[in-house]
N, C-alpha and C. Protein backbone atom coordinates (compact mmCIF):
# COMPACT_ATOMS: atom_id res chain seq x y z
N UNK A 1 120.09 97.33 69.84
CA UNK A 1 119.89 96.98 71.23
C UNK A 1 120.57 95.65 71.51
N UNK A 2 121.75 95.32 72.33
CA UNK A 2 121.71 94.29 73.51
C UNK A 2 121.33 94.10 74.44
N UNK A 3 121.58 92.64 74.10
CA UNK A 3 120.60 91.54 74.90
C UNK A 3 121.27 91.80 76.67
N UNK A 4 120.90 91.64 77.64
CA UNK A 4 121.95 92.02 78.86
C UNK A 4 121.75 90.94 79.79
N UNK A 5 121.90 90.16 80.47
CA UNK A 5 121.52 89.97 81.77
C UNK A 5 121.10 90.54 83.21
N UNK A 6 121.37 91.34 82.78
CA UNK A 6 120.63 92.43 84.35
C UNK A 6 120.32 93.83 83.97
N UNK A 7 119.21 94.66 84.60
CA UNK A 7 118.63 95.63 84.25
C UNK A 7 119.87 96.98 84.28
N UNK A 8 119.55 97.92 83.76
CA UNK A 8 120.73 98.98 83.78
C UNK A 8 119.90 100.18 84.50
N UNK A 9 120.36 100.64 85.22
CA UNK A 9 119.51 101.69 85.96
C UNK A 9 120.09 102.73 85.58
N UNK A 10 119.81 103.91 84.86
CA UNK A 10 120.22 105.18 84.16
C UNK A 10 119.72 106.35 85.36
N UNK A 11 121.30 106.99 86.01
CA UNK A 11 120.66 108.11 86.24
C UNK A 11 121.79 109.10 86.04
N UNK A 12 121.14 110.37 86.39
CA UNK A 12 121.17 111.70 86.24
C UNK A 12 122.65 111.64 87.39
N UNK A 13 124.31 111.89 86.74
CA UNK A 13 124.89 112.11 87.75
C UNK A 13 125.39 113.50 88.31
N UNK A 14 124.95 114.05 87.98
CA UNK A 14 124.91 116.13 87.83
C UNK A 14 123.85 116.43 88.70
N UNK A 15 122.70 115.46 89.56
CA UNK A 15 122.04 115.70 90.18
C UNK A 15 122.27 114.77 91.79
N UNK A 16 122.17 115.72 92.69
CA UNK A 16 122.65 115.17 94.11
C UNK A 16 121.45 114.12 94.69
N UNK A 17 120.44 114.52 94.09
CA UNK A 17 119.31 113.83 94.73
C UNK A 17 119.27 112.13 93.75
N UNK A 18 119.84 112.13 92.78
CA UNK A 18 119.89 110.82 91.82
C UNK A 18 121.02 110.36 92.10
N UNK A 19 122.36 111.34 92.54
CA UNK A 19 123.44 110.50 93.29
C UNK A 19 123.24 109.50 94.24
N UNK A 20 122.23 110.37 95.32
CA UNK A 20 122.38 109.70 96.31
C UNK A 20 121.91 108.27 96.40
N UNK A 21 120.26 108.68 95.62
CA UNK A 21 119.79 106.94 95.63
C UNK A 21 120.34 106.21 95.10
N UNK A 22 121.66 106.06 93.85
CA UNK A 22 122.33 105.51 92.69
C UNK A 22 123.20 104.93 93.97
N UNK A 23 123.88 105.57 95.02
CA UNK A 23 124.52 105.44 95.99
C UNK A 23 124.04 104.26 97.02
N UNK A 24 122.84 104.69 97.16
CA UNK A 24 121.97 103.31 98.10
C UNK A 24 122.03 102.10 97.07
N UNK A 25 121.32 102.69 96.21
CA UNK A 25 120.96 100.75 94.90
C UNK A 25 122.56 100.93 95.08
N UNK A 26 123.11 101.03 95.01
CA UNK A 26 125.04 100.48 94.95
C UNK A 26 125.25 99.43 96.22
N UNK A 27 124.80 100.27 97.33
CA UNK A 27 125.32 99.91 98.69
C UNK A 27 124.55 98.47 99.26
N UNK A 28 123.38 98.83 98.86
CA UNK A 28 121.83 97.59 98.66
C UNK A 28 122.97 96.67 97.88
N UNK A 29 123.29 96.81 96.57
CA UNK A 29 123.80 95.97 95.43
C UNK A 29 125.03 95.24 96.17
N UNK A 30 125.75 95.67 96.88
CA UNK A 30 126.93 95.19 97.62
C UNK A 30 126.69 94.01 98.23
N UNK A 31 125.19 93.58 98.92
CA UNK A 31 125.45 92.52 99.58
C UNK A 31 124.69 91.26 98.85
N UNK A 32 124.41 91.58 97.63
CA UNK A 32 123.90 90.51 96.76
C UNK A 32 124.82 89.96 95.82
N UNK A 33 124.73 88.86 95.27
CA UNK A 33 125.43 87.88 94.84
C UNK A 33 126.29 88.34 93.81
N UNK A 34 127.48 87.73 93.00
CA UNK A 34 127.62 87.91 92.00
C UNK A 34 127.49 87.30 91.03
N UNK A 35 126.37 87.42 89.35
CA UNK A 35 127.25 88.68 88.99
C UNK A 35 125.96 89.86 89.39
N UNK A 36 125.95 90.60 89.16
CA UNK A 36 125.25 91.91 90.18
C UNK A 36 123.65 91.83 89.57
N UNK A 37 122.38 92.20 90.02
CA UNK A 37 121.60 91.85 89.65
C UNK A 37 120.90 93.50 89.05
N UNK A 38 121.35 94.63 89.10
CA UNK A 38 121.36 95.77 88.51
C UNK A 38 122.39 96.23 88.87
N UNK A 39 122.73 97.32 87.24
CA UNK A 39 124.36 97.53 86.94
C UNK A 39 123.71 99.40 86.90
N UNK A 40 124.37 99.92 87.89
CA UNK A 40 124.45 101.36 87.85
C UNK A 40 124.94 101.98 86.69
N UNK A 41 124.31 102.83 85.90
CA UNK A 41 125.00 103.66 84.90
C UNK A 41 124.64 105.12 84.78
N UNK A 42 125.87 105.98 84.94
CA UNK A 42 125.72 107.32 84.85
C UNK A 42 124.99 107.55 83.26
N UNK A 43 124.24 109.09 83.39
CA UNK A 43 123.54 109.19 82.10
C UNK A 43 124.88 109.75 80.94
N UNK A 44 125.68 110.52 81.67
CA UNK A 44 126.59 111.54 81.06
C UNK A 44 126.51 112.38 80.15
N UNK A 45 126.83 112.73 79.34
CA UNK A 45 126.42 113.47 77.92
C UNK A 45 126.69 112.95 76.56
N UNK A 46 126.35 111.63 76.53
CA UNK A 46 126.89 111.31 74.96
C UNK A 46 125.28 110.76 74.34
N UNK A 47 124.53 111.58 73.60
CA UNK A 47 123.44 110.93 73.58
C UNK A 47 123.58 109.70 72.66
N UNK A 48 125.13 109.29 71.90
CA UNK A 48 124.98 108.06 71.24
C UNK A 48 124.48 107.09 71.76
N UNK A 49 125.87 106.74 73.28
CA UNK A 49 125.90 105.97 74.04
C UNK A 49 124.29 105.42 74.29
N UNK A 50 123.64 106.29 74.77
CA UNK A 50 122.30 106.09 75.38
C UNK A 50 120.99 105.08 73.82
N UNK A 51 121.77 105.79 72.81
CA UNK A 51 121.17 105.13 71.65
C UNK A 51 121.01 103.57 71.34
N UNK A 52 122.20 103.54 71.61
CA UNK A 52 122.82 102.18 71.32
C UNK A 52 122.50 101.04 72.46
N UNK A 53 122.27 102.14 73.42
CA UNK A 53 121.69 101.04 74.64
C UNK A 53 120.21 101.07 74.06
N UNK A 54 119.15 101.79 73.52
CA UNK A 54 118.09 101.77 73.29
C UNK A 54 117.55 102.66 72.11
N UNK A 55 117.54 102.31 70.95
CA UNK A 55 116.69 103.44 70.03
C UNK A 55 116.48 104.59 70.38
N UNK A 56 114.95 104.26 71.59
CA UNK A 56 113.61 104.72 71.58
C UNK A 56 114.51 105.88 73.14
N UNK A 57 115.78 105.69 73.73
CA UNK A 57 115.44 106.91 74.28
C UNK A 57 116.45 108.20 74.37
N UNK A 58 116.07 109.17 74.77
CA UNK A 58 116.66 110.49 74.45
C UNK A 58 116.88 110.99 75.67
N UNK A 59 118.35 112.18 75.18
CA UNK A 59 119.12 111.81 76.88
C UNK A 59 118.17 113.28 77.44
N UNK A 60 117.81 113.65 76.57
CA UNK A 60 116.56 115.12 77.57
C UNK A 60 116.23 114.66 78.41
N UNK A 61 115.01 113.48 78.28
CA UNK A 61 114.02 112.57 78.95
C UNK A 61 114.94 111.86 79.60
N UNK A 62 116.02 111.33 79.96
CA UNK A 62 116.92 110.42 80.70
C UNK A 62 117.12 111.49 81.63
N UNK A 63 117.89 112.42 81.48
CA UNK A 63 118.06 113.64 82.36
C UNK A 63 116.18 113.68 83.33
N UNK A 64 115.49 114.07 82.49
CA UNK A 64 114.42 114.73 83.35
C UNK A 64 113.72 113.26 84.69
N UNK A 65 113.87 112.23 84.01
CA UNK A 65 112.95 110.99 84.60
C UNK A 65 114.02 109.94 84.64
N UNK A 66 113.75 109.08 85.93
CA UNK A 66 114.60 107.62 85.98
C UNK A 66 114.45 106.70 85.11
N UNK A 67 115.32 106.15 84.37
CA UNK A 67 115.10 104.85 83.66
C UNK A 67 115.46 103.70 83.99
N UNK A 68 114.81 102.40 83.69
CA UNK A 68 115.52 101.18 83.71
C UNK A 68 115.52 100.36 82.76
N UNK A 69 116.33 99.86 81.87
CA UNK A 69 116.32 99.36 80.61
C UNK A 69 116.42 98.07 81.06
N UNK A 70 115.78 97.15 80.96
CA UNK A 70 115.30 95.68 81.04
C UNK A 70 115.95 94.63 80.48
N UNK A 71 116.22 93.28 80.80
CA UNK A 71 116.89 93.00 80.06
C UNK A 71 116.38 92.36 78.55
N UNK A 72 115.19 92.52 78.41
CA UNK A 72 114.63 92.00 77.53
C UNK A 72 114.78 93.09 76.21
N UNK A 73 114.62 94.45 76.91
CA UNK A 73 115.15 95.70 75.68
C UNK A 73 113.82 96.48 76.17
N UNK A 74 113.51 96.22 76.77
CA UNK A 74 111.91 96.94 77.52
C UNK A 74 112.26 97.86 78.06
N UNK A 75 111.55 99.01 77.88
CA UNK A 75 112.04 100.30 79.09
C UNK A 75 111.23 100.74 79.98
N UNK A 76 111.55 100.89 81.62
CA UNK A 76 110.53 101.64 82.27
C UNK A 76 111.29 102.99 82.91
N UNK A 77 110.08 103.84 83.12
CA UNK A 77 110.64 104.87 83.53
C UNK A 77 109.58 105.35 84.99
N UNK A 78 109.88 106.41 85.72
CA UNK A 78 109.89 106.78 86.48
C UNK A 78 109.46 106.20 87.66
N UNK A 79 107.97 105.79 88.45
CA UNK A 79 107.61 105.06 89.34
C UNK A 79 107.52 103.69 88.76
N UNK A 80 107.59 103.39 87.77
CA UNK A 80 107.50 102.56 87.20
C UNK A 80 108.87 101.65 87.66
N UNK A 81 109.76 102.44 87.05
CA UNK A 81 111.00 101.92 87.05
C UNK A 81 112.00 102.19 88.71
N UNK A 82 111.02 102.81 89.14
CA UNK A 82 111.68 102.73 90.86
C UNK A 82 110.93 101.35 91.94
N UNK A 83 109.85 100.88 91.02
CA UNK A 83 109.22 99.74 91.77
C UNK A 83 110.07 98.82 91.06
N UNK A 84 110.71 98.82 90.21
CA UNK A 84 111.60 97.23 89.52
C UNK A 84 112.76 97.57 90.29
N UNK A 85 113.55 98.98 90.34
CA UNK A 85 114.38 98.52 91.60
C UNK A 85 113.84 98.20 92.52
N UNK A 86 113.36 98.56 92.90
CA UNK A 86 112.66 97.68 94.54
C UNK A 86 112.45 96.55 94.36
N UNK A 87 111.73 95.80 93.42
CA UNK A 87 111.66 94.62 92.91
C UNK A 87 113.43 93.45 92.76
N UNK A 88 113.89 94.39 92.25
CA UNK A 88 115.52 93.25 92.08
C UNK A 88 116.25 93.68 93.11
N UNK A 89 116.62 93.81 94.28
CA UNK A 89 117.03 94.26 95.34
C UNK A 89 116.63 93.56 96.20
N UNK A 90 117.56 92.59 97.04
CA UNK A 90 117.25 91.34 97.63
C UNK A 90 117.15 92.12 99.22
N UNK A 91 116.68 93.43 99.38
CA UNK A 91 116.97 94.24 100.79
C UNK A 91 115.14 94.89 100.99
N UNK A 92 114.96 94.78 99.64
CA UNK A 92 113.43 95.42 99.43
C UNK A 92 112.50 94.88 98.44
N UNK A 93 113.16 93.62 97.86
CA UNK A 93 112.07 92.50 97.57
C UNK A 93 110.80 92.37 97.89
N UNK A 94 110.77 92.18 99.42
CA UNK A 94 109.30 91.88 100.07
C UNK A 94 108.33 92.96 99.67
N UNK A 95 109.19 94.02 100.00
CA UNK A 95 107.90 95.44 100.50
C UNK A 95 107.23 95.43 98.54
N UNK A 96 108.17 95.40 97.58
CA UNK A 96 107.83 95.83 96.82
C UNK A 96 106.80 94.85 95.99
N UNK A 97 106.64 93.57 96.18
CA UNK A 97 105.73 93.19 96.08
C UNK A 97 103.95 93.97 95.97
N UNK A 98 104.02 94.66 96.91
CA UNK A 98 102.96 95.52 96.98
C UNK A 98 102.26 95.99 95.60
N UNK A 99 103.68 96.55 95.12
CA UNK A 99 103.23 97.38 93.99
C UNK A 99 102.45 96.68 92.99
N UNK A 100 102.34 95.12 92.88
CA UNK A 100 102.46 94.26 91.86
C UNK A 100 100.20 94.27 92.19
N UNK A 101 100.40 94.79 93.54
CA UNK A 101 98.73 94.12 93.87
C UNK A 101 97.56 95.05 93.15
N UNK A 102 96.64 94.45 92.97
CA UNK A 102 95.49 95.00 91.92
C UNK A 102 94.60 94.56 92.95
N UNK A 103 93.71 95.67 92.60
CA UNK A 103 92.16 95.98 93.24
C UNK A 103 91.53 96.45 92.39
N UNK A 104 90.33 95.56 92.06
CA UNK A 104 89.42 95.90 90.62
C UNK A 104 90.50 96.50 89.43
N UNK A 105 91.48 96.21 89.14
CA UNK A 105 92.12 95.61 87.68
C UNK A 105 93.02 97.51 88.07
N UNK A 106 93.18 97.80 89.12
CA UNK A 106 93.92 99.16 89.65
C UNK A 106 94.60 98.45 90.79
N UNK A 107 96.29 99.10 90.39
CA UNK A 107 97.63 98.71 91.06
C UNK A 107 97.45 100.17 92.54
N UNK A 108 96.69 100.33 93.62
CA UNK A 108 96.92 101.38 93.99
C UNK A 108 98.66 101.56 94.52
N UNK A 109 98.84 100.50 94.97
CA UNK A 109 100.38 101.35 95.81
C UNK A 109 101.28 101.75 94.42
N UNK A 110 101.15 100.85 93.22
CA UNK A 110 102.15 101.58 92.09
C UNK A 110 101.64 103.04 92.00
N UNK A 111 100.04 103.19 92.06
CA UNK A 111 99.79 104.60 91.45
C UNK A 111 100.08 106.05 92.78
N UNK A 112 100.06 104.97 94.17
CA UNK A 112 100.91 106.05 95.08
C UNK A 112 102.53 106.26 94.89
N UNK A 113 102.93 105.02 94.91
CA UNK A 113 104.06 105.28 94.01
C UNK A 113 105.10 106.34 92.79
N UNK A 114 103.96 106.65 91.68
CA UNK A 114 103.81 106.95 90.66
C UNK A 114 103.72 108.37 90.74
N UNK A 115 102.71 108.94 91.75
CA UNK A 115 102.50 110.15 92.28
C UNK A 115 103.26 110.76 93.23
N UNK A 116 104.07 109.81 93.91
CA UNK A 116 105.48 110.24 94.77
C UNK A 116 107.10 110.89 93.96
N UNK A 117 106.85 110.05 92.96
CA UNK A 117 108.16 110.24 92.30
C UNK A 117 108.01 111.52 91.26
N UNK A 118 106.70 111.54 90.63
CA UNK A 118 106.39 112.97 90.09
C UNK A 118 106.20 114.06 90.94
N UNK A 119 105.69 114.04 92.59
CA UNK A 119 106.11 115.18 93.25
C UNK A 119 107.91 114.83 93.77
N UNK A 120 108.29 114.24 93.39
CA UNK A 120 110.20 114.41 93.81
C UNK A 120 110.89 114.90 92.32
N UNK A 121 110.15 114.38 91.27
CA UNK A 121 110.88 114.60 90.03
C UNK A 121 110.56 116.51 89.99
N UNK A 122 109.28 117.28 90.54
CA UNK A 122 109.08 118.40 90.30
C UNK A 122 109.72 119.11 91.59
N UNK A 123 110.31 118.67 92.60
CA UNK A 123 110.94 119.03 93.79
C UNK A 123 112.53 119.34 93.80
N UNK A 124 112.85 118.19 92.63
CA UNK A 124 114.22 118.14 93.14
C UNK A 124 115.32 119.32 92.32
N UNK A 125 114.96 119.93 91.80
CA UNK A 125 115.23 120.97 91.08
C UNK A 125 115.47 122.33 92.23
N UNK A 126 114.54 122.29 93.27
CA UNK A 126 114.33 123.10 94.68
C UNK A 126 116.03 122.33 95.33
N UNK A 127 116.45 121.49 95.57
CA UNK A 127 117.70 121.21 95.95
C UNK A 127 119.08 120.88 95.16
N UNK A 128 118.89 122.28 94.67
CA UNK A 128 119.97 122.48 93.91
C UNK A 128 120.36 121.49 92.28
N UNK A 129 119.68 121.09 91.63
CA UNK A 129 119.81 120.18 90.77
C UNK A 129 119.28 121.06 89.01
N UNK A 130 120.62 121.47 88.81
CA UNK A 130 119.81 122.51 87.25
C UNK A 130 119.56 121.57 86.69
N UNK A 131 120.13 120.50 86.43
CA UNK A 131 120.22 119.46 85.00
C UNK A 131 118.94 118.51 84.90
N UNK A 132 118.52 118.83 85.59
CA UNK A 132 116.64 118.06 85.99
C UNK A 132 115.71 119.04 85.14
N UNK A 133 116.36 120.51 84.96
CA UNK A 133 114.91 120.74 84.85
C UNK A 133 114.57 121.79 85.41
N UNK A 134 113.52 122.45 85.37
CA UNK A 134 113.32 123.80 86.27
C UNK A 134 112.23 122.94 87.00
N UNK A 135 111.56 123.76 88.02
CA UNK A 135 110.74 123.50 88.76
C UNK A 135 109.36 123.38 88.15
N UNK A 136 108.16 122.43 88.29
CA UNK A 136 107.38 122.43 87.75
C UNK A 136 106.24 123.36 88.07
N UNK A 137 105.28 123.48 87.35
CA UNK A 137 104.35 124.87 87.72
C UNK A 137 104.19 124.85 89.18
N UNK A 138 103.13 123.88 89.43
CA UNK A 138 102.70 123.83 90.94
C UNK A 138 103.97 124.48 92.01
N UNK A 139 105.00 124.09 91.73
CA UNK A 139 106.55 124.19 92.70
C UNK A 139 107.20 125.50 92.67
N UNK A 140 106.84 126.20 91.03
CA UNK A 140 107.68 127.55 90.91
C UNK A 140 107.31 128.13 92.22
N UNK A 141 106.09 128.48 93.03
CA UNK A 141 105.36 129.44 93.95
C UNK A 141 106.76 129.44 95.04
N UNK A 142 106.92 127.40 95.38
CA UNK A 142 107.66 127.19 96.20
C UNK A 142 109.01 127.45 96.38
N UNK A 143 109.75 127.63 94.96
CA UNK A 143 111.36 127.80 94.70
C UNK A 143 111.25 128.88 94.63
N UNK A 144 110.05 130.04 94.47
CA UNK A 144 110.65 131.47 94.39
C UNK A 144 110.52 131.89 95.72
N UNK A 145 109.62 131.17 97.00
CA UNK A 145 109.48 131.58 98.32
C UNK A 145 110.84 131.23 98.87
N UNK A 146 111.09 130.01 98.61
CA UNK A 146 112.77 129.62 99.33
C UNK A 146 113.80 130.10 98.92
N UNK A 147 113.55 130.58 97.73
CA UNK A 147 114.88 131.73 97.28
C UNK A 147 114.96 133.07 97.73
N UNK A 148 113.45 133.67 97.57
CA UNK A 148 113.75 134.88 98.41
C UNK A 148 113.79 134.52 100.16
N UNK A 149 113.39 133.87 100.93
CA UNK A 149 114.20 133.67 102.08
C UNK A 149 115.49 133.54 102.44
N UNK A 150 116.07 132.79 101.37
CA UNK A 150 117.42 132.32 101.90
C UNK A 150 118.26 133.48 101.57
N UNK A 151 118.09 134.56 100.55
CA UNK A 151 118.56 135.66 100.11
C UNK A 151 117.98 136.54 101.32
N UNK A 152 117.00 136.87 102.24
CA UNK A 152 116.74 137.26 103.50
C UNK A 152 117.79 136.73 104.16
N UNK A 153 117.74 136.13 104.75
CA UNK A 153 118.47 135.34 105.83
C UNK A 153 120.15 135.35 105.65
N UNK A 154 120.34 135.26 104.40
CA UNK A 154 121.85 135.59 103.91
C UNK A 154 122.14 136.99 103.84
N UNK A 155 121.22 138.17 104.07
CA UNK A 155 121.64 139.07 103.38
C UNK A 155 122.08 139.68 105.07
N UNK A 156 121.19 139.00 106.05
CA UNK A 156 121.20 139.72 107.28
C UNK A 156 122.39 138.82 108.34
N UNK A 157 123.04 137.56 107.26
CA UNK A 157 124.06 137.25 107.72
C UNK A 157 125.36 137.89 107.62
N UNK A 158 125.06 138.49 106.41
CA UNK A 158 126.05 139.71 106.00
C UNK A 158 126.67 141.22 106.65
N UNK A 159 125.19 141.41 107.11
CA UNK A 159 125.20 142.77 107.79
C UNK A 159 126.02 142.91 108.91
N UNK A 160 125.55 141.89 109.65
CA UNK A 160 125.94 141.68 111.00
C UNK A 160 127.48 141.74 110.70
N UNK A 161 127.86 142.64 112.41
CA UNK A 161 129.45 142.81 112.15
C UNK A 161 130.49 141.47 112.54
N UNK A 162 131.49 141.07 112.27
CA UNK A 162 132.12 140.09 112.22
C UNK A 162 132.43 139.75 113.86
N UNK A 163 132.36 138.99 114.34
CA UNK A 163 132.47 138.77 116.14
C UNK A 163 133.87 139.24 116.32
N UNK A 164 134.55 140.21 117.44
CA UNK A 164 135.61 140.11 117.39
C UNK A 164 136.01 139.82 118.79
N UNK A 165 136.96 138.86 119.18
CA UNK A 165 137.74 138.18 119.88
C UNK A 165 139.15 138.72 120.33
N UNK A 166 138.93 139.26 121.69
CA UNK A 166 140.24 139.36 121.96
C UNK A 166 141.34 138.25 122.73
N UNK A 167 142.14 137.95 122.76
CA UNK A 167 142.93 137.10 123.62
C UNK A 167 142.96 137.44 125.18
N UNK A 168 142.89 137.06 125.97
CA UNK A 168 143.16 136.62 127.74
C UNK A 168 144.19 137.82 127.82
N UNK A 169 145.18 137.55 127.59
CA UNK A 169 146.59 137.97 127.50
C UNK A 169 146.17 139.08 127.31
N UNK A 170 145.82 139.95 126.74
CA UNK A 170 145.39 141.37 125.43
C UNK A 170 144.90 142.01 126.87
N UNK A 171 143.69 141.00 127.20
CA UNK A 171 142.47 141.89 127.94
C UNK A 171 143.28 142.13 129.25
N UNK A 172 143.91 141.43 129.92
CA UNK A 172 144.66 141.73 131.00
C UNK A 172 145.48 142.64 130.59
N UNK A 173 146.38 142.74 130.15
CA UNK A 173 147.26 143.88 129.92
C UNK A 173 146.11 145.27 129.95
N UNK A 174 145.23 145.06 129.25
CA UNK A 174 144.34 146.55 129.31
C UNK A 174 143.85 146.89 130.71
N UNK A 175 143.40 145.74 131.50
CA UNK A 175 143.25 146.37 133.01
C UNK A 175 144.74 146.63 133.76
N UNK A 176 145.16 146.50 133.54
CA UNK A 176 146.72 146.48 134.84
C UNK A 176 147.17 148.22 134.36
């Protein structure tokens, strides 16, 4: 493990829904100082690479959940590690404070938090994303209802006959 100066945010780039936020922390990252205060990194497929950044993790679990490798060599992952971006992000600093607050020795907004990103981590598989993962139990009900709809709805886009268009020109000639 190296030592780093700024956290490394590991995601999934085979998935549209981890693009996109990788895309915001980028765009967020743009108007903060240099040198950058989290460094975007695709997961890709080399599970060395991922070794060498950390022992302890495996690119299955990198694929399935967000990581952020710390600079200390600490790892967090999923809500965990979406409240430290929020945390180093000079655009959402304030709000994320929140997460940090305890009530009787319980973080509630981390654990709403926590429970948001595990219903997106079991969702996002429903928008097109194989490399996440299949859908989790609770969700299968949901990905097999939206699949057979959209296979409805496509099938009766099919049927239907193709619009056909004649030209101005065409149609006049047929009355005269």
């Amino acid at each position: 493990m190296e030592t780093r100066a700024a956290p490394i945010l590991l995601f999934n780039d085979e998935c549209g829904v981890c693009r996109r936020i990788a895309r915001w922390v980028g765009r967020s990252e743009r108007h903060m100082p240099v040198p950058p205060s989290i460094v975007l990194r695709p997961i890709g497929d080399d599970p060395e690479a991922l070794k060498a950044l950390n022992p302890n993790l495996d690119i299955w679990d990198a694929y399935a959940t967000i990581h952020i490798l710390m600079p200390d060599g600490s790892m967090k992952r999923g809500g965990e590690a979406v409240a430290e971006v929020l945390r180093t992000l000079r655009s959402t600093r304030w709000f994320a404070r929140s997460f940090t607050v305890g009530l009787f020795g319980v973080r509630p907004f981390q654990i709403m938090l926590n429970a948001a990103y595990a219903i997106l981590a079991d969702v996002r598989p429903l928008f097109g994303c194989e490399s996440c993962g299949t859908p989790g139990f609770g969700v299968t009900p949901i990905a097999l209802t939206i699949k057979w709809a959209t296979s409805l709805f496509r099938a009766k886009r099919l049927r239907r006959p193709a619009p056909h268009f004649t030209s101005l020109k065409s149609s006049r000639r047929d009355l005269t």
